[in-house]
Protein backbone atom coordinates (compact mmCIF):
# COMPACT_ATOMS: atom_id res chain seq x y z
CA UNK A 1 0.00 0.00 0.00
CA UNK A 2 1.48 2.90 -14.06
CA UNK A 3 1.58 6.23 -15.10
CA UNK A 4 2.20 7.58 -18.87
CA UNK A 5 5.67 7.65 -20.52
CA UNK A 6 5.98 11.60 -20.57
CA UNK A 7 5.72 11.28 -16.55
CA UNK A 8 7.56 8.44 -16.06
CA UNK A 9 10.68 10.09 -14.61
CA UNK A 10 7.95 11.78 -12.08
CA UNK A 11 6.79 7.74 -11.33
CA UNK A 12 10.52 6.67 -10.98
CA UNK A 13 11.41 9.39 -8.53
CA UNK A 14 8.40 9.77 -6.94
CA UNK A 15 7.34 6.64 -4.59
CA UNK A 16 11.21 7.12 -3.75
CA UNK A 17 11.08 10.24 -1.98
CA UNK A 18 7.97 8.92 0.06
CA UNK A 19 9.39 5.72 0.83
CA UNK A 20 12.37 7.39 2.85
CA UNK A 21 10.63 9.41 4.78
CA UNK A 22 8.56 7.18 5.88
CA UNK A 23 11.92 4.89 6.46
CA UNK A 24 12.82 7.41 8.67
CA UNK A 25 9.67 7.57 10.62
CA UNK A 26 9.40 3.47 11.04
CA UNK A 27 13.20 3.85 12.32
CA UNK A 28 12.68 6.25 14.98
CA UNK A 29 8.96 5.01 16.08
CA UNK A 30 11.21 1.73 16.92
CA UNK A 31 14.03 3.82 18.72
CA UNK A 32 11.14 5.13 20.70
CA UNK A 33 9.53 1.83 21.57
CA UNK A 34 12.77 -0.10 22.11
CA UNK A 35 13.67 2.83 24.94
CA UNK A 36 16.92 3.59 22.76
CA UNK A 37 15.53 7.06 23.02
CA UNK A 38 12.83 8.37 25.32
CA UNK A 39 10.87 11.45 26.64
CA UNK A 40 12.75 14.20 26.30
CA UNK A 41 15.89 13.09 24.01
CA UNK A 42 16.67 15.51 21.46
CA UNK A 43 16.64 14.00 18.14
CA UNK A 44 19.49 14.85 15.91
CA UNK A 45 18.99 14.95 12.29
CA UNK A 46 22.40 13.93 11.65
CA UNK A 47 22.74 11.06 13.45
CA UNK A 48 19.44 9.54 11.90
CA UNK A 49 20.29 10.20 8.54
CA UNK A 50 23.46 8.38 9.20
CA UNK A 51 21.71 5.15 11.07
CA UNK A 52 19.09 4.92 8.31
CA UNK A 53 21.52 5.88 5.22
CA UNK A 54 19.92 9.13 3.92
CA UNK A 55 19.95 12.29 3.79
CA UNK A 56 18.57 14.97 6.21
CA UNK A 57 16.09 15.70 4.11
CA UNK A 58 13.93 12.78 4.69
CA UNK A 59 14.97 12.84 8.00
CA UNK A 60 13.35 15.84 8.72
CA UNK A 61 10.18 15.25 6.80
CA UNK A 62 10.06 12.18 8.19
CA UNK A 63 10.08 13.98 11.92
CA UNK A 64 7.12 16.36 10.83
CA UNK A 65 5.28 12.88 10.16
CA UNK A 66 6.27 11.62 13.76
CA UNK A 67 5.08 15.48 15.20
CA UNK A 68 1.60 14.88 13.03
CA UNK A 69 1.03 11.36 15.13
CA UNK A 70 2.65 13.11 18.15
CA UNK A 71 5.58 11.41 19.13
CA UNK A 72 7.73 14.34 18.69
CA UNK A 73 7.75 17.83 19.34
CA UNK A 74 9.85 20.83 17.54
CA UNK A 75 11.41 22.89 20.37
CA UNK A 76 12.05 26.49 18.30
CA UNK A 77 16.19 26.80 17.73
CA UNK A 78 16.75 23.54 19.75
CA UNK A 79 15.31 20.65 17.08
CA UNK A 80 12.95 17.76 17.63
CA UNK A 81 12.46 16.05 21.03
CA UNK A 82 10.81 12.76 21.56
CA UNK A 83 7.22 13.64 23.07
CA UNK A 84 6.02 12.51 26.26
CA UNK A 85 3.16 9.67 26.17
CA UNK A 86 1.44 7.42 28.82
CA UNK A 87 0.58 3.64 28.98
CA UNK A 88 -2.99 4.77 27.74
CA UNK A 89 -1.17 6.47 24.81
CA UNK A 90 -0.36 2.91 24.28
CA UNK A 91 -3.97 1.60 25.01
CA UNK A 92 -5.74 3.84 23.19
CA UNK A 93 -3.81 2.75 20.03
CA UNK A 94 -4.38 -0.47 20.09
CA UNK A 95 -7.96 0.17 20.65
CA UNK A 96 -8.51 2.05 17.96
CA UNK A 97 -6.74 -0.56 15.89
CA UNK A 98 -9.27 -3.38 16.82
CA UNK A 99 -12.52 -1.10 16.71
CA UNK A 100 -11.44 -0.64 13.09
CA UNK A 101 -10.13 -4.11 12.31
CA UNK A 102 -13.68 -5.76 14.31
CA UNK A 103 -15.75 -3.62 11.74
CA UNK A 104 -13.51 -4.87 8.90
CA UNK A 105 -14.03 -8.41 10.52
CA UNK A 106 -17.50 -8.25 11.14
CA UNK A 107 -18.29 -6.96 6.97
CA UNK A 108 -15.96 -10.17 6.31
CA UNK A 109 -18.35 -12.39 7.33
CA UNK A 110 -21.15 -11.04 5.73
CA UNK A 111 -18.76 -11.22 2.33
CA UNK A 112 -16.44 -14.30 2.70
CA UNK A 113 -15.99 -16.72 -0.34
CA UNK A 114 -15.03 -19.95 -0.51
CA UNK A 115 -12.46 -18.96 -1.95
CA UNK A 116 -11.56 -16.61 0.49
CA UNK A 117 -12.17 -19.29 2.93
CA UNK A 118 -9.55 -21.54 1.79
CA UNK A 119 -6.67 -19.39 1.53
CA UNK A 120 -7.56 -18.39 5.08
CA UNK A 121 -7.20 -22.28 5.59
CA UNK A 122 -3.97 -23.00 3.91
CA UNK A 123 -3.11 -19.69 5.49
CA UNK A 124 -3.26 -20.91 9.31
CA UNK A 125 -2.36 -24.48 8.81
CA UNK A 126 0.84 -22.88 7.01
CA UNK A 127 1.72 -20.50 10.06
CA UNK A 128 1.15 -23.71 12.69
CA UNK A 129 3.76 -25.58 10.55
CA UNK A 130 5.79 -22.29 10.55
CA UNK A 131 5.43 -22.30 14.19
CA UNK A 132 6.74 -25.60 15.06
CA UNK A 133 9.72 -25.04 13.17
CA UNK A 134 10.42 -21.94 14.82
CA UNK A 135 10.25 -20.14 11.32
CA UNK A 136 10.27 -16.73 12.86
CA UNK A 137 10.20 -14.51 9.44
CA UNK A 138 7.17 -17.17 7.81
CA UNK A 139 5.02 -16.57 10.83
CA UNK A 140 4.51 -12.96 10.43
CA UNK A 141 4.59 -12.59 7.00
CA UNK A 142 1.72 -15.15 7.05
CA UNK A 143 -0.03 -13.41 10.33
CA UNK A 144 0.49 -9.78 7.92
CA UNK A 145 -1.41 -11.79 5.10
CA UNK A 146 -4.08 -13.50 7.21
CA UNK A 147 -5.31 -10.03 8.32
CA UNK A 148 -4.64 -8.68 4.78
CA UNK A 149 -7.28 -11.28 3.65
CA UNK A 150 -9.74 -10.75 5.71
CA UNK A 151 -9.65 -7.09 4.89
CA UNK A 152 -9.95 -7.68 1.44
CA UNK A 153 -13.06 -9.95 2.05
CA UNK A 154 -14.42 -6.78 3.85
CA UNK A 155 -14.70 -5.07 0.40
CA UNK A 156 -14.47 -1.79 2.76
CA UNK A 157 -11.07 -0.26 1.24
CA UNK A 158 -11.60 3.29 3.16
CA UNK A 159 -12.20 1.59 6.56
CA UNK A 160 -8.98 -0.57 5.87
CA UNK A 161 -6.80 2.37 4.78
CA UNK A 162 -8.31 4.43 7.63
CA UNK A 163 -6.82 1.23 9.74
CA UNK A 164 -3.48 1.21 8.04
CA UNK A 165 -2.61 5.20 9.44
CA UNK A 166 -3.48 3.56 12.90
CA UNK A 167 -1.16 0.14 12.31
CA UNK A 168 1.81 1.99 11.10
CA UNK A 169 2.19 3.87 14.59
CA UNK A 170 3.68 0.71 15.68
CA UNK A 171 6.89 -0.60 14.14
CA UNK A 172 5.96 -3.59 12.57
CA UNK A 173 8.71 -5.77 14.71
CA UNK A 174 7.02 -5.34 18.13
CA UNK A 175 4.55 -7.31 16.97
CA UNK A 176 7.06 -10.42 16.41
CA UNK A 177 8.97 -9.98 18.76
CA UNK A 178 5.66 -9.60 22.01
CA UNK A 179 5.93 -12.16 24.49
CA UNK A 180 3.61 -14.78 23.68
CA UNK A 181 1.82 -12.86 20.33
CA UNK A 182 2.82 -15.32 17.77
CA UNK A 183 1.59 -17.91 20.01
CA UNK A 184 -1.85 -16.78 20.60
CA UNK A 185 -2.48 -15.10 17.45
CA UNK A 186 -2.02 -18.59 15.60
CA UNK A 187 -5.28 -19.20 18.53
CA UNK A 188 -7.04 -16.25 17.40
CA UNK A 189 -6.79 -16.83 13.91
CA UNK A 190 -7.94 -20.39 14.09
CA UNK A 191 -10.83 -19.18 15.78
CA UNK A 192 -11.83 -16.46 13.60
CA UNK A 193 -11.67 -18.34 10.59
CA UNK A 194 -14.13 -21.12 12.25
CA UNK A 195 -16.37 -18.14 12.93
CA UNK A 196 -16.03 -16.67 9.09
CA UNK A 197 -16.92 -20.37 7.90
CA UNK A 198 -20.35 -20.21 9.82
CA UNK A 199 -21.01 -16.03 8.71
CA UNK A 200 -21.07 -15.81 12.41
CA UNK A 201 -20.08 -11.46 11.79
CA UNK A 202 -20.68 -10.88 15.58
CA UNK A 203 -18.28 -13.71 17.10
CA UNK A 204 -15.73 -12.40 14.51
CA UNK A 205 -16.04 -9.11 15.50
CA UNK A 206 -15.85 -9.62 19.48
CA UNK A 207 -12.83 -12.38 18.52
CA UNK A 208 -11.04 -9.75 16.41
CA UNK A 209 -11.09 -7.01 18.72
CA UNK A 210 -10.06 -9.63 21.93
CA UNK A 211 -7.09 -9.91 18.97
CA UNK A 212 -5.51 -6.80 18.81
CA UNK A 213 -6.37 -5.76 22.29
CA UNK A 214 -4.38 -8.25 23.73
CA UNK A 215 -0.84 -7.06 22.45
CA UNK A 216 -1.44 -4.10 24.81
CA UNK A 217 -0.52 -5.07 27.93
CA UNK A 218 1.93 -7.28 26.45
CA UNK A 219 3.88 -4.21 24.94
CA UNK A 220 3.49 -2.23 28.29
CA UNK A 221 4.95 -4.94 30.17
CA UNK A 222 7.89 -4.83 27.66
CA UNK A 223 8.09 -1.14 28.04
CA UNK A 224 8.07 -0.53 31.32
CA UNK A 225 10.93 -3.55 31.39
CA UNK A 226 13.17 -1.02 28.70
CA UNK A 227 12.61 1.67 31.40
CA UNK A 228 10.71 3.67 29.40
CA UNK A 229 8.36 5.16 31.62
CA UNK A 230 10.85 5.12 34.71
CA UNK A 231 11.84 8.50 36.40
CA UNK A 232 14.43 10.49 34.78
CA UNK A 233 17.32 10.96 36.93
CA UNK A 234 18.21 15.03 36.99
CA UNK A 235 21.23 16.22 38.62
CA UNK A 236 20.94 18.21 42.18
């Protein structure tokens, strides 16, 4: 998530100068979240563009993305500053994230195809096999294209861009990498597809939402473990 020939130097260049920004932004939403930086850390362009291989300029419109979701602030002659935000910060993200991924869910059911169906099947029988093995990189590119199905099936592609602004808040890798998410979501996902096979939109809406919701606590826990919300030593 072609043009003509006389703009195809615009088409080349283009989707390059989004992608790096938003590089940038995915790279410092996980400094955030890993505690490599927190709460009041001054954010040097520099440095960034040198970790992520750009230039500044990416860098810094990548940073006026971050200040648009609020994770960073622009201090006037001083730079950007990693914003302050609270365990609900956290909460209320992932809630938002499963109100819109339940509705998606729910307008699934209503739409699902056999088809549909059995990719979904092949789809978690593949990611239990991927499991067992301890195929780390399989099992979340199938858990990304489980939820990419059922989205799809939704026919609602508004609602699941409108839910794609929300997902990309968190880097991608905290979802891997959760305590126990792989685990469970292999659950989850087994149980929402036996709801989708019976149209049952209401048990795959309440099953969806117990989905997404759980990673909350999960990532709090891992957090509060990185220090991030501990008290900031000042000198006397």
């Amino acid at each position: 998530m072609d043009m003509a020939s006389q703009s195809s130097l615009t088409a080349t260049n283009s989707p390059r100068r989004q992608q790096l920004p938003e590089e940038v932004a995915a790279h410092i939403r996980t400094l955030i979240f890993s505690g490599a930086v927190r709460p009041g850390d001054y954010l040097r362009l520099e440095r960034i563009a040198e970790e992520v291989g750009v230039s500044t300029t990416p860098v810094r419109e990548g940073l006026r993305a971050l200040e648009s979701e609020g994770y960073v602030e622009l201090v006037p002659r001083r730079g950007f500053v990693v914003a302050p935000f609270k365990q609900q910060d956290v909460r209320d993200l992932f809630w938002v994230q499963s109100q819109f991924a339940g509705e998606l869910a729910a307008r699934a059911a209503q739409n699902i195809t056999p088809e549909n169906l059995a990719r979904l099947q092949e789809n978690v029988d593949d990611y239990f096999r991927a499991l067992a093995i301890g195929d780390g990189p399989t099992v979340v590119h199938l858990g990304h294209q489980f939820h990419r199905e059922i989205n799809l099936a939704a026919d609602s592609p508004r609602l699941a861009a409108l839910l794609g602004t929300v997902v990309k808040n968190l880097p991608n890798a905290f979802y891997a990498t959760l305590e126990g998410s792989v685990e469970s979501a292999g659950d989850f996902h087994a149980e929402l597809l036996a709801a989708l096979v019976v149209g049952d939109d209401k048990t795959v809406r309440s099953v969806m939402e117990q989905h997404i919701l759980s990673g909350a606590d999960r990532l709090i826990a891992m957090l509060e473990e990185n220090g991030l919300w501990a008290p900031v030593e000042t000198s006397a």
